[in-house]
Protein backbone atom coordinates (compact mmCIF):
# COMPACT_ATOMS: atom_id res chain seq x y z
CA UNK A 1 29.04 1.91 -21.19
CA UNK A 2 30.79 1.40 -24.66
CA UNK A 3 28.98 -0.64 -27.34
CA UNK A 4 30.28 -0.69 -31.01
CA UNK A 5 32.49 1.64 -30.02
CA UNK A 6 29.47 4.52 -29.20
CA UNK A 7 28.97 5.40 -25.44
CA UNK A 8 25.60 4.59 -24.35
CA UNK A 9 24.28 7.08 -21.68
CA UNK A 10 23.14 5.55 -17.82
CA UNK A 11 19.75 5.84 -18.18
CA UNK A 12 17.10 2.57 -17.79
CA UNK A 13 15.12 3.26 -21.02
CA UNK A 14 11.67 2.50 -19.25
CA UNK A 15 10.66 5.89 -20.64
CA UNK A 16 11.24 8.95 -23.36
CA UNK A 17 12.19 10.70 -20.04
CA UNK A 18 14.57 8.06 -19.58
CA UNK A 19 15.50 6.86 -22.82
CA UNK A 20 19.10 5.71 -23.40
CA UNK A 21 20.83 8.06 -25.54
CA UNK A 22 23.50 6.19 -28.09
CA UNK A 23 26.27 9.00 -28.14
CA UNK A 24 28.76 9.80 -31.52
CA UNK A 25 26.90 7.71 -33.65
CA UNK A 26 28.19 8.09 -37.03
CA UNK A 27 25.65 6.38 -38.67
CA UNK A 28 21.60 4.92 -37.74
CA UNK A 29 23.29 1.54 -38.48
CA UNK A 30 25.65 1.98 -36.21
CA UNK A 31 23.36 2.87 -33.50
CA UNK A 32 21.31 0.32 -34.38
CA UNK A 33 24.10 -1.91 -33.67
CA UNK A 34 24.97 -0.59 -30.31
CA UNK A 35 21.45 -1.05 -29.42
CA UNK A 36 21.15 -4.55 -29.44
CA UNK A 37 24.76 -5.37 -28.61
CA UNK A 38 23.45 -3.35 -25.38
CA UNK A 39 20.59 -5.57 -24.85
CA UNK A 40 22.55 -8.72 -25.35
CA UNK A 41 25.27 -7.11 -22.41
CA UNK A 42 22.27 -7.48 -20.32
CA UNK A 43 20.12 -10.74 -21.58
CA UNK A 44 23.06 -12.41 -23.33
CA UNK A 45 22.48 -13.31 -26.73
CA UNK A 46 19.61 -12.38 -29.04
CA UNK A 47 17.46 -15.43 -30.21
CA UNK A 48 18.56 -17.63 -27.06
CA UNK A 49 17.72 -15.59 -24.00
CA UNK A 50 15.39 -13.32 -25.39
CA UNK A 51 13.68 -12.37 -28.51
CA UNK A 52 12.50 -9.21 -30.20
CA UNK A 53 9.02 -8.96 -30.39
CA UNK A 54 8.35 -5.47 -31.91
CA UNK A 55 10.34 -2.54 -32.79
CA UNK A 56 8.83 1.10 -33.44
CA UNK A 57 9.92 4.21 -34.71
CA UNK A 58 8.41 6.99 -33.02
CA UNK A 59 8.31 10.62 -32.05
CA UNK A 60 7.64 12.28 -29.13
CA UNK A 61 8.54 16.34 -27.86
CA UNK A 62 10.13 17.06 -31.18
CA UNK A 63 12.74 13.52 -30.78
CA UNK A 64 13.19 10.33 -32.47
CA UNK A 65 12.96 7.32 -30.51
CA UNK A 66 13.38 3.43 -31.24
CA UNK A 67 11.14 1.39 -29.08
CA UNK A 68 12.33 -2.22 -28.42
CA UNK A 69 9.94 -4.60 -27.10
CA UNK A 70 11.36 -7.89 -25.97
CA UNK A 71 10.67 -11.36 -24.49
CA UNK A 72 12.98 -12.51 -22.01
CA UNK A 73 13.59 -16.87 -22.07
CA UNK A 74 11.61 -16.92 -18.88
CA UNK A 75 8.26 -15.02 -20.21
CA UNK A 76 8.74 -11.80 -18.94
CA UNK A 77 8.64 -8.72 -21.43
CA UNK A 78 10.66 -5.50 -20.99
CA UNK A 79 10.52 -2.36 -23.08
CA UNK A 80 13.40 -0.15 -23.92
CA UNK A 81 13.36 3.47 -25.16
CA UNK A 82 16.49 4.73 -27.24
CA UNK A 83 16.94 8.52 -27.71
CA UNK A 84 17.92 8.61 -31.81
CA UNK A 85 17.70 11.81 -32.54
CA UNK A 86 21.43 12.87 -32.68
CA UNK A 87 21.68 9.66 -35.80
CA UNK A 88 18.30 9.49 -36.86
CA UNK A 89 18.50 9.71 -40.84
CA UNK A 90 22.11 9.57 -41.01
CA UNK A 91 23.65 6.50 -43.29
């Protein structure tokens, strides 16, 4: 999948095992970007059919992760893992 023109790897993101990687970032505000466009390809748009309700910054085996914790419209709550190690720092 392309988002903000960065290719975003196959994986679910239910897990640092799993995390979705954001690939050729340029910048963390571009992957940033690409992260939530990603989320909105799947929930549609941020604000209307779900919310954000915490994100962390976190490390785990030596990589940098953004955690996304959202609230779907109908209640239920999901949690995404993004792999931002390859960005992480960059501006």
């Amino acid at each position: 999948m392309v988002f903000n023109k960065i290719k975003i790897t196959d994986s679910d993101g239910s897990s640092p095992e799993k995390a979705i990687v954001n690939q050729n970032t340029k910048s963390h505000s571009e992957g940033v970007d690409a992260e939530y466009e990603y989320l909105e390809s799947i929930y549609g748009k941020q604000n209307v059919e779900w919310r954000l309700n915490e994100q962390i910054m976190a490390v785990y085996r030596k990589k940098f992760y953004d955690i996304l914790k959202i609230k779907l419209r109908n209640g239920q709550k999901r949690t995404y893992w993004f792999d931002i190690t390859s960005f992480y720092g960059k501006e």
